[in-house]
Protein backbone atom coordinates (compact mmCIF):
# COMPACT_ATOMS: atom_id res chain seq x y z
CA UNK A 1 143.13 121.97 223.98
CA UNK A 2 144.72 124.82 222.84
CA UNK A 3 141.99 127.22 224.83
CA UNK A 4 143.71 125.39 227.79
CA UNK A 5 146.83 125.18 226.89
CA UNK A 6 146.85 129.38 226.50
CA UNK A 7 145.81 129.90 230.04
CA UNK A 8 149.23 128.05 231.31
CA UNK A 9 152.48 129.10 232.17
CA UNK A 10 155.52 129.14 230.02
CA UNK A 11 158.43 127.95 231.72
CA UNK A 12 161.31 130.30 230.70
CA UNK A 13 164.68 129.47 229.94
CA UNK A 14 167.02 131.89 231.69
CA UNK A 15 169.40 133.90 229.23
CA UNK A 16 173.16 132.57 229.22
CA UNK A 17 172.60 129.43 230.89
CA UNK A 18 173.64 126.32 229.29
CA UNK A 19 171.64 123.96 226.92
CA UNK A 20 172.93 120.90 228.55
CA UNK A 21 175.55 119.81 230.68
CA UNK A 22 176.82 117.35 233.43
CA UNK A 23 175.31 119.42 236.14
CA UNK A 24 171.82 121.05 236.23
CA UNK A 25 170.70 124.10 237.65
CA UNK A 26 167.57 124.25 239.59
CA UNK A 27 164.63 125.35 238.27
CA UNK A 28 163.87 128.90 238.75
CA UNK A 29 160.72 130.02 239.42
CA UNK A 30 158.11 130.73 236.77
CA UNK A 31 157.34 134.63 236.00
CA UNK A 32 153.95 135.64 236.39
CA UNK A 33 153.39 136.89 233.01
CA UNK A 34 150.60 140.06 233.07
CA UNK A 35 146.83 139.81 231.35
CA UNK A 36 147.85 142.43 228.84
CA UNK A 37 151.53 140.40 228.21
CA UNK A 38 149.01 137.51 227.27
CA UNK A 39 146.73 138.98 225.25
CA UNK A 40 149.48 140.23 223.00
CA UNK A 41 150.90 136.79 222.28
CA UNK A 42 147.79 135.47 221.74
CA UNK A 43 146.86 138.23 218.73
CA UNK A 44 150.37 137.73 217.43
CA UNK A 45 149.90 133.71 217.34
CA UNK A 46 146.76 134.44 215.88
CA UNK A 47 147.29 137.05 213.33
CA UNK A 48 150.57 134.63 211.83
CA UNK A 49 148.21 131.57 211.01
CA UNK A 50 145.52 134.14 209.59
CA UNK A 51 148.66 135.04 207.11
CA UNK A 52 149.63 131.43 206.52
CA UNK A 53 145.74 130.62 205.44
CA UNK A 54 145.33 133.59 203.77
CA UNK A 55 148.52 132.57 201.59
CA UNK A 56 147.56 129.15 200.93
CA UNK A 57 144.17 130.64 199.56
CA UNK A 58 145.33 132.69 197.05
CA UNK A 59 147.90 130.54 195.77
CA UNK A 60 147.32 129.82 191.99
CA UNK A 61 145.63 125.99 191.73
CA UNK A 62 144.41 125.38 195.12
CA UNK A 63 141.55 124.20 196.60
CA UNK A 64 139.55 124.81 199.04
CA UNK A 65 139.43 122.23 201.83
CA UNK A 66 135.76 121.01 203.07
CA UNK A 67 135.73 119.67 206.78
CA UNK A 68 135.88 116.04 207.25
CA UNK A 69 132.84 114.95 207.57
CA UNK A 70 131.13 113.57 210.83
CA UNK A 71 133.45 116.70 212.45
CA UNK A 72 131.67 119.97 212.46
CA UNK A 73 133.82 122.86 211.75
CA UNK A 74 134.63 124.90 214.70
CA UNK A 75 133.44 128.49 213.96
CA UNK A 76 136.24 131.16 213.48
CA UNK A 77 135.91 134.26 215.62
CA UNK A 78 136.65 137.50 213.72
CA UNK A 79 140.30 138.16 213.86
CA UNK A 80 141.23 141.79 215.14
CA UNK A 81 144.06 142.97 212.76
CA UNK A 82 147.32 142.03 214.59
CA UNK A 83 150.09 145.00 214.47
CA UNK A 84 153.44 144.03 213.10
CA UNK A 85 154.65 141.78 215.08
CA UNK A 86 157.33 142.81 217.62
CA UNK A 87 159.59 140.52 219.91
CA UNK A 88 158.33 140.51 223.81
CA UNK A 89 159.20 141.95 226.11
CA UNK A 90 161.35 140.45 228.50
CA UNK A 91 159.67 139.14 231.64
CA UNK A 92 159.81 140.68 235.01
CA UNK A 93 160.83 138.27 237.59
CA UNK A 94 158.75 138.29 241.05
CA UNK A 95 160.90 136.45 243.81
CA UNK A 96 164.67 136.21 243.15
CA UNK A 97 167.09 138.29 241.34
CA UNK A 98 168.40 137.08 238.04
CA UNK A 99 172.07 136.04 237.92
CA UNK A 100 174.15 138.31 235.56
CA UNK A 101 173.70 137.27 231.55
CA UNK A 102 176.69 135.82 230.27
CA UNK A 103 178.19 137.85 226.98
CA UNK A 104 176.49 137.40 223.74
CA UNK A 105 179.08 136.00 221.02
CA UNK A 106 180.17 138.01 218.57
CA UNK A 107 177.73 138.03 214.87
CA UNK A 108 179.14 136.49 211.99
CA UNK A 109 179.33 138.27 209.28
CA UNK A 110 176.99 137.05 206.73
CA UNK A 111 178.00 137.29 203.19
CA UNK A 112 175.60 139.87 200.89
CA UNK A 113 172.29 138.31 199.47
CA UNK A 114 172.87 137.53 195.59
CA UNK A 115 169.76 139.35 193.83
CA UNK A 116 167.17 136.90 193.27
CA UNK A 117 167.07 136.44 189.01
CA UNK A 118 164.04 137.97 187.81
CA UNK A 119 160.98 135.58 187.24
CA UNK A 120 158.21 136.27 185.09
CA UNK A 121 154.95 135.44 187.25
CA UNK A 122 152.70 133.03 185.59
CA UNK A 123 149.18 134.17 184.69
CA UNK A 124 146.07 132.15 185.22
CA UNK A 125 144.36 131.72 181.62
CA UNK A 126 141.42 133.56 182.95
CA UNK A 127 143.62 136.57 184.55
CA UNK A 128 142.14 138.99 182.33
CA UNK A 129 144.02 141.67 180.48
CA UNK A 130 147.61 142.57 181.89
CA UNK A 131 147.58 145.92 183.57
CA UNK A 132 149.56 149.24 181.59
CA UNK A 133 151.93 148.60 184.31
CA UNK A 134 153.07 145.01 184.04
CA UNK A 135 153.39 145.30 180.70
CA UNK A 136 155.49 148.44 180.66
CA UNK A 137 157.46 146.59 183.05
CA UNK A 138 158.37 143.67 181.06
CA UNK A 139 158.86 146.15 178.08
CA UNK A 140 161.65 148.17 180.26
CA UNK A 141 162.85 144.55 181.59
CA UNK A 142 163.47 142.85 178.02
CA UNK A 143 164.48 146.18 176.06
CA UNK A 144 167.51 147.03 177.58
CA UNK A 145 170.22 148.78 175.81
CA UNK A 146 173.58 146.71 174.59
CA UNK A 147 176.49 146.81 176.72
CA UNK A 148 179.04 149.02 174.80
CA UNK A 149 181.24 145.95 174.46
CA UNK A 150 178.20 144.45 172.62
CA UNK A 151 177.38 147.82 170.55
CA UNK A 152 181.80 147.39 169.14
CA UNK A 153 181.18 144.03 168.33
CA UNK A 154 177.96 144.81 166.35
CA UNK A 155 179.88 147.70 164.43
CA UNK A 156 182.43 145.41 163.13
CA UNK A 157 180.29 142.36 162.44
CA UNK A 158 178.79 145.00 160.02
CA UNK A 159 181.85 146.54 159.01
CA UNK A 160 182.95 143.21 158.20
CA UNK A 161 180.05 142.25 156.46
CA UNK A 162 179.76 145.88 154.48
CA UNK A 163 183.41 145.01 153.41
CA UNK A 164 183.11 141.64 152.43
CA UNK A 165 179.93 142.49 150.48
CA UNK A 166 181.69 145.20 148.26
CA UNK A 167 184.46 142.59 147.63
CA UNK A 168 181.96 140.14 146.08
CA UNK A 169 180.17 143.13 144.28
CA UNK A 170 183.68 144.31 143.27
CA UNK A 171 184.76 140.80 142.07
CA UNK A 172 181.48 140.58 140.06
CA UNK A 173 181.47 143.38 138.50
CA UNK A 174 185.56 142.68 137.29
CA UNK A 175 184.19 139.20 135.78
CA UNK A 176 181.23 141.12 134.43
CA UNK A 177 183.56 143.39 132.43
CA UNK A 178 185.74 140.36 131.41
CA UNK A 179 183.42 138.44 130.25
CA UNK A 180 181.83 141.19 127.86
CA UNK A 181 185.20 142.34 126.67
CA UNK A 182 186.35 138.28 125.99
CA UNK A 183 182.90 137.13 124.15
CA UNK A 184 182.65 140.99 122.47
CA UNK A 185 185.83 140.69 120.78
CA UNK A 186 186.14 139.05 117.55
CA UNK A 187 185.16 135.90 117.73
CA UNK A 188 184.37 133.07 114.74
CA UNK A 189 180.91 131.98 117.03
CA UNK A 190 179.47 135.27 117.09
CA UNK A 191 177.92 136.90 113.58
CA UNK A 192 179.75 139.93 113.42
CA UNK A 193 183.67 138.69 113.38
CA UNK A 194 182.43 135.83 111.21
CA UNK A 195 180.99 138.70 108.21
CA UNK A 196 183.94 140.85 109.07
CA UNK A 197 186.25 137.21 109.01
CA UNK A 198 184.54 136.80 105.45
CA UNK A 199 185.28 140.08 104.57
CA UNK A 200 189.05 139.73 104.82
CA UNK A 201 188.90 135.91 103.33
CA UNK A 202 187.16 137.84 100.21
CA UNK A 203 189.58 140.62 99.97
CA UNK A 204 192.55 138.21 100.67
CA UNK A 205 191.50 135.96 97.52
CA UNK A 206 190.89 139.31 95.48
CA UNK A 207 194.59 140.44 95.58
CA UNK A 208 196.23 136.77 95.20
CA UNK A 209 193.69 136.74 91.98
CA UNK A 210 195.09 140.15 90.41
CA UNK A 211 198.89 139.50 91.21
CA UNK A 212 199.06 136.29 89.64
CA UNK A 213 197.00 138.14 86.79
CA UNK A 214 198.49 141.27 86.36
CA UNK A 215 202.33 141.22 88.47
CA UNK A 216 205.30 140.15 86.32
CA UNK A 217 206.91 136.68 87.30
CA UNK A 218 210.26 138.33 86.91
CA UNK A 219 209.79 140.99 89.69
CA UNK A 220 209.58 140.02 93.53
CA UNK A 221 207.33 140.09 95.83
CA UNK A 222 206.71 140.55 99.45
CA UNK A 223 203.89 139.34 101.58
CA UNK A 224 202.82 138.00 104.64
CA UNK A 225 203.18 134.22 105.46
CA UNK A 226 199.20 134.02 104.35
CA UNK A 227 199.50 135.88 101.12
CA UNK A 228 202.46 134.40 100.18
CA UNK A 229 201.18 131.00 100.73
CA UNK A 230 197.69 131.86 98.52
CA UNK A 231 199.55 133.08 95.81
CA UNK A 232 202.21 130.25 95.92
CA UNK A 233 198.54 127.71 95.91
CA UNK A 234 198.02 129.70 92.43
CA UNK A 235 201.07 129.51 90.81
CA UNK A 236 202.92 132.47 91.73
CA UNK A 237 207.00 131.20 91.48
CA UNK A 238 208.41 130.76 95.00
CA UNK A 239 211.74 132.26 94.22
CA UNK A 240 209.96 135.34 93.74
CA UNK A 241 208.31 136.03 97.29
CA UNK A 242 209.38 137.45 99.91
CA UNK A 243 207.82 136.03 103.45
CA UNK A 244 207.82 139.31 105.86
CA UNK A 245 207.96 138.49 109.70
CA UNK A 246 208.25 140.66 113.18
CA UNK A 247 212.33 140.68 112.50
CA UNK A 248 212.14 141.79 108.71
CA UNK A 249 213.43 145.08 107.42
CA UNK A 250 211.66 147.32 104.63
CA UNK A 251 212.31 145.11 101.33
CA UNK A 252 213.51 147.77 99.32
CA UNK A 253 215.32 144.79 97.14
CA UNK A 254 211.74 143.80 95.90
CA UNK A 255 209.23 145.46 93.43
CA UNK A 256 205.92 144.97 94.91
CA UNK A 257 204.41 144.32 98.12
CA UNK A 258 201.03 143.27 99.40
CA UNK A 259 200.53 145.47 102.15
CA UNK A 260 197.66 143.31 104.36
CA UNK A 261 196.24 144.44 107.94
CA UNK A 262 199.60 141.82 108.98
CA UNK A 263 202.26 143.90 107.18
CA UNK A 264 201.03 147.43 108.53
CA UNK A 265 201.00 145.89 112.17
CA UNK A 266 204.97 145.25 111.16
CA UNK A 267 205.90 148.52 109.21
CA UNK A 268 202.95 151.18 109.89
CA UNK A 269 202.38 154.00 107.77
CA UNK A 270 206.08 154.34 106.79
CA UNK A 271 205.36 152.09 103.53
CA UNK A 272 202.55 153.95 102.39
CA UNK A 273 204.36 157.48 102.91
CA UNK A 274 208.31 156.73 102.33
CA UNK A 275 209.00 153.99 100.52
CA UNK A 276 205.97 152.56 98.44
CA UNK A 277 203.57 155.54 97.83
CA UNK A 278 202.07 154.53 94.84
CA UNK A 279 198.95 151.94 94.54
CA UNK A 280 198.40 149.51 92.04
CA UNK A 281 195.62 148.11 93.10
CA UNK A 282 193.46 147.85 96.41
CA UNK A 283 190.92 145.35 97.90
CA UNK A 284 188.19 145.13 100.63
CA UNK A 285 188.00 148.03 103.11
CA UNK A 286 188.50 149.24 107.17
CA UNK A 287 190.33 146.49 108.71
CA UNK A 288 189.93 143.96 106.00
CA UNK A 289 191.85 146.74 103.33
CA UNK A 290 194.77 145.08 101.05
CA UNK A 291 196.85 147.08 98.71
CA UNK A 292 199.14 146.28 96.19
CA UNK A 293 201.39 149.18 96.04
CA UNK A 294 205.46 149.72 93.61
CA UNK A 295 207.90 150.21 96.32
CA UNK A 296 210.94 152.97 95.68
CA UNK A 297 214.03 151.47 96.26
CA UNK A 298 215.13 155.55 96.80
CA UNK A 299 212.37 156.43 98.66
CA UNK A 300 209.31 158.14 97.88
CA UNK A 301 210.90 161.07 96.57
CA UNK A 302 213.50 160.03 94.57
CA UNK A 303 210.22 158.03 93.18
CA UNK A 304 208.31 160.82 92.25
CA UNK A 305 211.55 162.54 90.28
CA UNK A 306 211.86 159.46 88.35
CA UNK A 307 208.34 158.86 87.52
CA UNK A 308 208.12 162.80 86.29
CA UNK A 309 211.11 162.37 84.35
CA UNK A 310 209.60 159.09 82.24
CA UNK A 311 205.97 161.37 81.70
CA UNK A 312 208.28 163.43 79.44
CA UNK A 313 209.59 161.21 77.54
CA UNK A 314 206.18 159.32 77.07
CA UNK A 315 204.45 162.47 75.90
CA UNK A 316 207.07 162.36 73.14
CA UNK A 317 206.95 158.83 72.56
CA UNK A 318 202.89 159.18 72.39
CA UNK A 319 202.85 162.06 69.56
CA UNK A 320 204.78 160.63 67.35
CA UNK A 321 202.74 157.39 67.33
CA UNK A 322 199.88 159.45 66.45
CA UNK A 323 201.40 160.67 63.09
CA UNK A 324 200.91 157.18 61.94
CA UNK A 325 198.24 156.41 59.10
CA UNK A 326 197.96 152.71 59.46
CA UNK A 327 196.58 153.85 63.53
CA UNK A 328 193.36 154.96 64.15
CA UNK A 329 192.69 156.62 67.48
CA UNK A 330 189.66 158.03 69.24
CA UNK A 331 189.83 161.36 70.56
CA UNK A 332 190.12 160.15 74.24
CA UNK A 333 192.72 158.03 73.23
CA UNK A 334 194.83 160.40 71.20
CA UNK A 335 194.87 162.80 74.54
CA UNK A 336 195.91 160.20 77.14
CA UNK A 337 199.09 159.77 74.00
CA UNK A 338 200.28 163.14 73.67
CA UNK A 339 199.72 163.63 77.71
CA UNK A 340 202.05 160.44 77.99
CA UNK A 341 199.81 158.92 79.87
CA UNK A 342 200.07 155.55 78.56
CA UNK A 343 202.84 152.71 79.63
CA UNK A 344 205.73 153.09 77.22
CA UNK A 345 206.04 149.37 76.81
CA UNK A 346 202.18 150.03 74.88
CA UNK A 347 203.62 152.66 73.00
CA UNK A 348 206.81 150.57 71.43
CA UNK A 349 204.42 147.30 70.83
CA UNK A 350 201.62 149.60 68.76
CA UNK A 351 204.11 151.38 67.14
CA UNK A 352 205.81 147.54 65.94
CA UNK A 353 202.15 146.37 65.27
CA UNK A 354 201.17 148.82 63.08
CA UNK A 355 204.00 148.21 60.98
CA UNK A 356 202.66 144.95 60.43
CA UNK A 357 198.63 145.46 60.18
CA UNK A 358 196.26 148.52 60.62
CA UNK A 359 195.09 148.79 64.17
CA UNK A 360 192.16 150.55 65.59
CA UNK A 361 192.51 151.72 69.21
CA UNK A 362 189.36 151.63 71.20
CA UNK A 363 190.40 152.91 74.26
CA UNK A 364 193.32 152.89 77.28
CA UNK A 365 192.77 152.17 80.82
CA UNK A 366 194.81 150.41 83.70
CA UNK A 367 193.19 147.44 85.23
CA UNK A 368 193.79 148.56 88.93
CA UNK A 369 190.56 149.65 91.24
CA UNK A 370 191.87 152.13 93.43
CA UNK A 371 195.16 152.86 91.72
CA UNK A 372 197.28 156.03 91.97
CA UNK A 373 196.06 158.01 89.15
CA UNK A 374 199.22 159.34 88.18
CA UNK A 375 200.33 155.63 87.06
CA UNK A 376 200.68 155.11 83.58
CA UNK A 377 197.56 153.23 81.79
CA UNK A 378 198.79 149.69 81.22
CA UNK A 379 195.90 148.41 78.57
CA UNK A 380 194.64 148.79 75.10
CA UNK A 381 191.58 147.87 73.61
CA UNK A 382 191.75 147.09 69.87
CA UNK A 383 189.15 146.27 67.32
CA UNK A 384 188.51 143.14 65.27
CA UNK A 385 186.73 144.72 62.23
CA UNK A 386 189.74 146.38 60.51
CA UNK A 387 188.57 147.30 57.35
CA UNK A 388 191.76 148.36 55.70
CA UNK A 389 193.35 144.88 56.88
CA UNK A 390 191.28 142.75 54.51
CA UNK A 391 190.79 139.74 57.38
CA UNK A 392 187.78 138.66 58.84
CA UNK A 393 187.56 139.25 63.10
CA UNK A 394 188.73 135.77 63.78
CA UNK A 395 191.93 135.96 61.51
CA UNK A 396 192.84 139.30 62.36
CA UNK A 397 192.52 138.71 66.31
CA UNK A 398 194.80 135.60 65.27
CA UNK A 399 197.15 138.13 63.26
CA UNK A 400 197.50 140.29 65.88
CA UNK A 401 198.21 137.64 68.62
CA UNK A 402 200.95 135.74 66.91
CA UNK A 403 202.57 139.06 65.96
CA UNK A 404 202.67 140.46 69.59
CA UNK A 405 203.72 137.31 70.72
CA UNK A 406 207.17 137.47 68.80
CA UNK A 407 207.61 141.11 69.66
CA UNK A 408 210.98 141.76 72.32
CA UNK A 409 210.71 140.66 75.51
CA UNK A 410 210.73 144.09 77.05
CA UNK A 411 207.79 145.32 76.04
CA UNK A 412 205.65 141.90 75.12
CA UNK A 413 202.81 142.10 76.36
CA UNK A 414 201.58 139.96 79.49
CA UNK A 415 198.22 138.94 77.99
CA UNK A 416 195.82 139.42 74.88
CA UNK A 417 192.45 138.56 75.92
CA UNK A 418 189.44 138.85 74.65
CA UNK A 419 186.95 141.49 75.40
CA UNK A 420 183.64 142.94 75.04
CA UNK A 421 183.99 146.21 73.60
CA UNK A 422 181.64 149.44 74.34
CA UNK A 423 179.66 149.18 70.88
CA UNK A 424 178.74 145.74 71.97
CA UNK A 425 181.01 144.25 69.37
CA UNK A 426 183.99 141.38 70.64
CA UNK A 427 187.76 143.19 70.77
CA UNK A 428 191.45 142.52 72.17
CA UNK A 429 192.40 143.75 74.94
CA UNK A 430 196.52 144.02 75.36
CA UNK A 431 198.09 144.27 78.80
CA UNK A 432 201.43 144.77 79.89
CA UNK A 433 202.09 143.62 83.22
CA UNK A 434 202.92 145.61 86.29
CA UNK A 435 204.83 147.53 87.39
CA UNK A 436 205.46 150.12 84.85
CA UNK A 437 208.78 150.51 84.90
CA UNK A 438 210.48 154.01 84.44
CA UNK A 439 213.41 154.79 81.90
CA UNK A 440 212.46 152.70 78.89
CA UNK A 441 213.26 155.59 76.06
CA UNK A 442 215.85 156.95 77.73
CA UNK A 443 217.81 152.78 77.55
């Protein structure tokens, strides 16, 4: 039907007239269209449905479709390649004239085409490798270069994140350094501040034993609340010490202080170098160090004049007692007397003894470690085996002990003990207590 159908005439509509209407216009006669007019159509007609098939056949999942059967597929003539196809051209009429076209309304503006978003084509799974070129094209299509709005926000993100990065590192490393300075400090957990806690517990005890040993009752005493509290546990008289605090003053008034690590955190060098420069006796060392030092109620160097002055009258003091018979002295000991070297309180209770009962002096020494060496020596050691006093060792030592006991109180001594002697042999030892003090032969 459609063979037939080609070989009729179109009617054509003439241009301008109306589609419908109350009234309507007689038909005009048909154009004779030409042979060549016709053939054109028919290769544009023909060469669209080629397209259409062709289209349908190489879409992706289709089939091809097999003639129904008990219909036999019509053969296909070759198709001659259709040119682009153009509009016709507008038909000649044969008989009478066309009436005048009416004016074409104005075009509409149509708004611009929005750009189609780019799909990616889908590949059969047997497509084969993608060509160089497709896939440099998606490569161009997904790397694109950030927006510079996108590139700013990217720097600060990192800036931000740089910054708050150092904070935590800086915050780290602050804790870091206060934790090692907090745990390496002294503390009682760790092994080092407990030895060097011992340390200063050992020293402490060391001093509180020789003051109560060797200090005279009747002399005061400062200390630290600690110190004062240990020797106060071991008998020391409380009227006699003097607690030192952050609002004290230098106590000039008393005659001895134990300078701890507490005490030079209050007073600082000035004790040792202005008003108690000489050492009776010191304990532990670094920061554990205790001394036990005379304080000058006129500073160190009214001190020193006095202390110079009482050497001379101790070197007199000492020669005379060696002129005594009934005294027998070593030739160590008769030195350290004629240097007046020894305490002068010794000198006045050998020179009352030996009135009494021979005596044979040993030796002299102070019982200080680490004392000034300019001090006067403040013991004596004396012999048991007195020949020329006709007593056996136990009732001479008795002798001697109840005579010194009765002897004045200024220069009685502060303990007879006894001692083993060099030679091996048992001896008295006779100790006057400290401080020395300065003027006695000149009262």
């Amino acid at each position: 039907m459609a063979d037939e159908d080609s070989g009729r005439e179109l009617p054509q509509r003439v241009r301008g007239e109306a589609r419908s209407g109350s009234s309507v216009p007689a038909p005009s006669p048909s154009p004779v269209l030409s042979e060549e007019l016709r053939q054109r159509m028919r290769a544009a007609v023909t060469a669209e449905r080629s397209g259409t098939a062709t289209k349908q056949d190489e879409a992706p999942g289709s089939k091809a479709t097999s003639p129904k059967p008990g219909r036999s597929a019509r053969p296909k003539a070759p198709r001659p390649k259709a040119p682009r196809r153009e509009p016709p051209a507008a038909p000649q009429p044969s008989a009478a004239p066309e009436p005048p076209a009416a004016p074409e309304p104005p075009a509409t503006p149509q708004p611009p085409a929005t750009p189609e978003p780019h799909v990616r084509p889908v590949r059969a799974a047997n497509a084969g490798p993608i060509p160089e070129d497709e896939i440099t094209q998606r490569i161009e299509i997904t790397a694109k270069p950030p927006s510079p709005a996108r590139r700013r926000a990217a720097g600060r993100s990192r800036t931000r994140r740089t910054a708050r990065i150092a904070a935590v590192v800086l915050v780290i490393g602050v804790l870091a350094v206060a934790a090692v300075s907090y745990f390496g400090r002294s503390s009682p957990s760790s092994p080092t501040s407990g030895a060097a806690a011992g340390q200063a517990a050992k020293a402490r005890a060391a001093a509180a034993s020789w003051v109560i040993q060797q200090v005279s009752r009747d002399v005061q005493v400062s200390c630290d609340s600690v110190m004062c509290a240990a020797l106060r546990a071991r008998g020391f008289p409380s009227g006699q010490l003097l607690v030192l605090g952050s609002a004290s003053r230098v106590p000039t008034s008393s005659a001895v202080v134990v300078e701890t690590p507490a005490v030079v955190s209050l007073f600082g060098t000035s004790l040792a170098t202005a008003f108690a420069p000489a050492v009776l006796a010191s304990f532990g060392s670094g920061r554990s160090l205790i001394t036990v030092r005379v304080i000058a109620p006129g500073g160190a160097a009214g001190y020193r004049k006095d202390l110079n002055k009482d050497l001379q009258a101790r070197k007199t003091a000492g020669s005379a007692l060696l002129g005594d018979s009934l005294i027998s002295v070593p030739a160590l000991a008769e030195h350290e007397l004629s240097a007046g070297e020894v305490d002068s309180r010794l000198v006045l209770a050998l020179a009352d003894l030996a009135g009494h009962l021979p005596i044979a002096i040993v030796q002299f020494g102070t019982d200080g470690p680490g004392a000034s060496a300019y001090l006067p020596l403040r013991f004596v050691d004396l012999a048991e085996n007195v020949t020329a006093a006709h007593l056996g060792r136990a009732a001479y030592a008795k002798a001697v002990r109840e005579y010194l006991a009765q002897v004045k109180v200024s220069y009685r001594p502060a303990s007879i003990t006894t001692v083993p002697l060099p030679d091996g042999h048992p001896g008295l030892r006779v100790t006057v207590s400290a401080p020395s003090p300065l003027g006695v032969f000149g009262t």
